[in-house]
N, C-alpha and C. Protein backbone atom coordinates (compact mmCIF):
# COMPACT_ATOMS: atom_id res chain seq x y z
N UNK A 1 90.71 138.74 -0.20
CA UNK A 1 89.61 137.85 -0.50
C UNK A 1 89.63 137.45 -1.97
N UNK A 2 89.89 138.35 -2.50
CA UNK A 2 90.36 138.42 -4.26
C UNK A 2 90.82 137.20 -4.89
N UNK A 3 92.27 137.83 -3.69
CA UNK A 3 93.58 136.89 -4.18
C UNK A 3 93.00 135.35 -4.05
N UNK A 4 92.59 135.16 -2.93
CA UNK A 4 91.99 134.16 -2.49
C UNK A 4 91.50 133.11 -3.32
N UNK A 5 90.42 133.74 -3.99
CA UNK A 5 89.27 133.09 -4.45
C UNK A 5 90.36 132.87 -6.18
N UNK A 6 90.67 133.44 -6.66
CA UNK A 6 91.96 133.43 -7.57
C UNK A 6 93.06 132.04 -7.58
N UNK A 7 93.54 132.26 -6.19
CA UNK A 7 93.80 130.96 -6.25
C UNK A 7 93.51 129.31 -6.07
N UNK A 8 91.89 129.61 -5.22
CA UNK A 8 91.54 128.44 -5.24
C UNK A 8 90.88 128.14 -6.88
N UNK A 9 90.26 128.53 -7.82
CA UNK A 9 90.02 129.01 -8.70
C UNK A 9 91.09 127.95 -9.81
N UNK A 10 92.21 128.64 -9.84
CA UNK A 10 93.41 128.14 -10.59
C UNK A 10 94.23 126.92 -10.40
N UNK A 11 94.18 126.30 -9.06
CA UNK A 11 94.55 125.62 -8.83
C UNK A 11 93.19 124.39 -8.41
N UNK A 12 92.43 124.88 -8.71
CA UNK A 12 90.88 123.58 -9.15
C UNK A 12 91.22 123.09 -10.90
N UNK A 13 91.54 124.14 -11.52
CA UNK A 13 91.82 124.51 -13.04
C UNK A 13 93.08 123.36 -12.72
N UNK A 14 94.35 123.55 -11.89
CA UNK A 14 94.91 122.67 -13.17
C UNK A 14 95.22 121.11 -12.47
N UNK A 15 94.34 121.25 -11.46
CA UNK A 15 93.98 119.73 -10.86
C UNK A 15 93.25 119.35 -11.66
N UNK A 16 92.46 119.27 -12.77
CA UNK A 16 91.44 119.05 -13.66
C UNK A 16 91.80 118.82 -14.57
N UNK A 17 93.29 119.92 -14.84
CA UNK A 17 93.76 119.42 -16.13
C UNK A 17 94.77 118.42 -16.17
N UNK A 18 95.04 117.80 -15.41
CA UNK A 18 95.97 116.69 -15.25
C UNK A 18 94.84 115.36 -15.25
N UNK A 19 93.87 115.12 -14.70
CA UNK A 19 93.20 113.89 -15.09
C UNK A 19 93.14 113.44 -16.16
N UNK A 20 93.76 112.10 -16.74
CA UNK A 20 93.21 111.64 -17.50
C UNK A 20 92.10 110.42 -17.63
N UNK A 21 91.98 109.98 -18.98
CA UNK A 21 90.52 109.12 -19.15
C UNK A 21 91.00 107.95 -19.17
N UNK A 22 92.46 107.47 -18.87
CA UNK A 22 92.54 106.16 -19.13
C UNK A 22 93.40 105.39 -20.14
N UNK A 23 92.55 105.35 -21.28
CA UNK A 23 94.06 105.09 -21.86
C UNK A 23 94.41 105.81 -22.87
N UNK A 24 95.90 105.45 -23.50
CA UNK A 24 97.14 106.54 -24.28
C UNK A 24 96.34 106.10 -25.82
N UNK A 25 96.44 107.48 -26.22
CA UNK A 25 95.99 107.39 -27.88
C UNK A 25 97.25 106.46 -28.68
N UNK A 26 97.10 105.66 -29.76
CA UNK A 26 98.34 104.87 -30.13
C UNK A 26 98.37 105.83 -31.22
N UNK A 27 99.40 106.34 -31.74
CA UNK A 27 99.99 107.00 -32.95
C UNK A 27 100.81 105.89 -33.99
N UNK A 28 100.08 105.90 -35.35
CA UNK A 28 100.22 104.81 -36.40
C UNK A 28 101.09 106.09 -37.14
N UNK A 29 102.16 106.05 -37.38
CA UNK A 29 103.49 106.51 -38.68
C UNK A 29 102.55 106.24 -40.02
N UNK A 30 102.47 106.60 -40.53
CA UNK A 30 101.53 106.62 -42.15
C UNK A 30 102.75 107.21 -43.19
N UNK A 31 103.61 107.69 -42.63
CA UNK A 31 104.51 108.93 -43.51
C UNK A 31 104.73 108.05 -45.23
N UNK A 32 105.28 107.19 -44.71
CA UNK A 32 105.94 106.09 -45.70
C UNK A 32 105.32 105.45 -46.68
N UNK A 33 104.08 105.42 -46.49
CA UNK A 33 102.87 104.84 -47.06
C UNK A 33 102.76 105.69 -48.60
N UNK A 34 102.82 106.39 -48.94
CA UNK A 34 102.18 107.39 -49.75
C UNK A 34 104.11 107.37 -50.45
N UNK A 35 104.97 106.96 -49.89
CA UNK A 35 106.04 107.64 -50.59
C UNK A 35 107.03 106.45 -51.44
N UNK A 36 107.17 106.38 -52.80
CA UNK A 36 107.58 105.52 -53.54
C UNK A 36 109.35 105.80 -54.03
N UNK A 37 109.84 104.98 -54.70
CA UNK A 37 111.44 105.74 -55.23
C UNK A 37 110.82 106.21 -56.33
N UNK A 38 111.60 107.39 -57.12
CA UNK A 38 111.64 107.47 -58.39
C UNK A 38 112.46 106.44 -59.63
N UNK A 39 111.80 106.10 -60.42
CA UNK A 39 113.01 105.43 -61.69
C UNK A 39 112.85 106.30 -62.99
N UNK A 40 114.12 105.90 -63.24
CA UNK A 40 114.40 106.55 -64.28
C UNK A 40 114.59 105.46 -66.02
N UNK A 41 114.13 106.08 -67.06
CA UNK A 41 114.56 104.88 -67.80
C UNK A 41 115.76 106.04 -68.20
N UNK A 42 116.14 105.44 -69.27
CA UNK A 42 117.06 106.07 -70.28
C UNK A 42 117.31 106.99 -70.90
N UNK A 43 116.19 107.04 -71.29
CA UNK A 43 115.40 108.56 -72.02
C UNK A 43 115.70 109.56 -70.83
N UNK A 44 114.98 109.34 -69.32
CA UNK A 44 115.05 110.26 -68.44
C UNK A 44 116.82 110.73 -68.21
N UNK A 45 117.57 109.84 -67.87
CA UNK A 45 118.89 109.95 -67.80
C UNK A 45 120.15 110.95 -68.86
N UNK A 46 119.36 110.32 -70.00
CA UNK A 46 119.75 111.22 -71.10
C UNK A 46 119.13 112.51 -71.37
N UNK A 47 118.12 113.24 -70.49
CA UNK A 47 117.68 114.10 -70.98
C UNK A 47 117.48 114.91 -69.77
N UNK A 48 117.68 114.41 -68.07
CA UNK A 48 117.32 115.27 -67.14
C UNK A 48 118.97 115.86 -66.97
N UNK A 49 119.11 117.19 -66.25
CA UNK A 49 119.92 117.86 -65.91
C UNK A 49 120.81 117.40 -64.26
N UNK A 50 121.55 117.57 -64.14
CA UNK A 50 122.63 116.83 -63.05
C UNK A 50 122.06 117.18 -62.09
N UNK A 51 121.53 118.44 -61.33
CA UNK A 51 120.62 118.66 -60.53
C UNK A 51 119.58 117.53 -60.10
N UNK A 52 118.64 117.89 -60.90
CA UNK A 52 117.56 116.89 -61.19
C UNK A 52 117.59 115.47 -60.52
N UNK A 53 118.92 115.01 -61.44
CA UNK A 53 119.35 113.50 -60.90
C UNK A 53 120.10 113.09 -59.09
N UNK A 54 120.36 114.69 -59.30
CA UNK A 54 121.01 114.02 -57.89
C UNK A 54 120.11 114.28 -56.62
N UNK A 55 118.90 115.57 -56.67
CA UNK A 55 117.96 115.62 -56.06
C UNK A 55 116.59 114.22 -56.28
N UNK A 56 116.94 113.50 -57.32
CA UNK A 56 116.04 112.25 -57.46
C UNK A 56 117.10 110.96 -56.02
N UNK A 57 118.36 111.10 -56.66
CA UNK A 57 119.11 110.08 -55.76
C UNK A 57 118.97 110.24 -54.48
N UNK A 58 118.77 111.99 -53.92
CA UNK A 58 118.33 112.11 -52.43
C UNK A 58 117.42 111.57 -52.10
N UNK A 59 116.22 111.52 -52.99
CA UNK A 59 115.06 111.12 -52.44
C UNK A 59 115.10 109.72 -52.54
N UNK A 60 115.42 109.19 -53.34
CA UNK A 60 115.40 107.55 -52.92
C UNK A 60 116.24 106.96 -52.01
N UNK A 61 117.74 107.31 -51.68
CA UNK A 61 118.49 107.14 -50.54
C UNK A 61 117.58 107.51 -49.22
N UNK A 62 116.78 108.70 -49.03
CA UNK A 62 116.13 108.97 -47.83
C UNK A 62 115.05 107.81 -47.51
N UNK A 63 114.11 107.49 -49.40
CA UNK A 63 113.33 106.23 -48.95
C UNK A 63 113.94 105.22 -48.18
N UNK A 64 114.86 104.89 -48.89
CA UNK A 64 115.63 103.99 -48.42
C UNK A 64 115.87 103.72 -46.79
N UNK A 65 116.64 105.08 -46.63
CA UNK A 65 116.96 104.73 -45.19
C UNK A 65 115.76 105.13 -44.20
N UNK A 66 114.90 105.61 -44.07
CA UNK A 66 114.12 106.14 -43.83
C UNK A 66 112.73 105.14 -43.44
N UNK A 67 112.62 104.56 -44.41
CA UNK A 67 111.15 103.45 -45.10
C UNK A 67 111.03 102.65 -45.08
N UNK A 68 112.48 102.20 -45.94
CA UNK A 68 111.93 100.77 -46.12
C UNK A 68 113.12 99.81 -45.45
N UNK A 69 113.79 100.43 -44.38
CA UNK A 69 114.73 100.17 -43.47
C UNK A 69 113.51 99.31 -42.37
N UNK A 70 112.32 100.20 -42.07
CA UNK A 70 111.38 99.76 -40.94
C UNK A 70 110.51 99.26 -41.65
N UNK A 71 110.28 98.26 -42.85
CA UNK A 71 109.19 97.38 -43.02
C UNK A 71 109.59 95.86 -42.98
């Protein structure tokens, strides 16, 4: 009788959870919005460390392909 009531129970549960309301939420990408290249003048070039510069070049190559590929 247990079992029973258990499974009508669970299977009310996930008939319920499959309804939906209609319509699909739209998801807007924002990522890109907020994210600019870095520049460098001269001063920066002459004074940042090779590291530095080439973790700056990642990040603007990623803008790049990434960003402003889809505007």
């Amino acid at each position: 009788m247990c079992s029973r009531l258990l499974t009508i129970c669970l299977t009310t549960t996930l008939l319920g959870s499959c309804s939906t309301t209609g319509s699909v939420p739209v998801v807007i990408d924002t990522a890109c919005d907020w994210v600019k290249p870095i520049y460098l003048t001269e001063h920066d070039i002459d004074v940042l460390d090779k590291q530095t510069k080439r973790d700056i070049l990642t990040h603007n190559r990623l803008l790049k392909s990434q960003c402003l590929v889809h505007k």
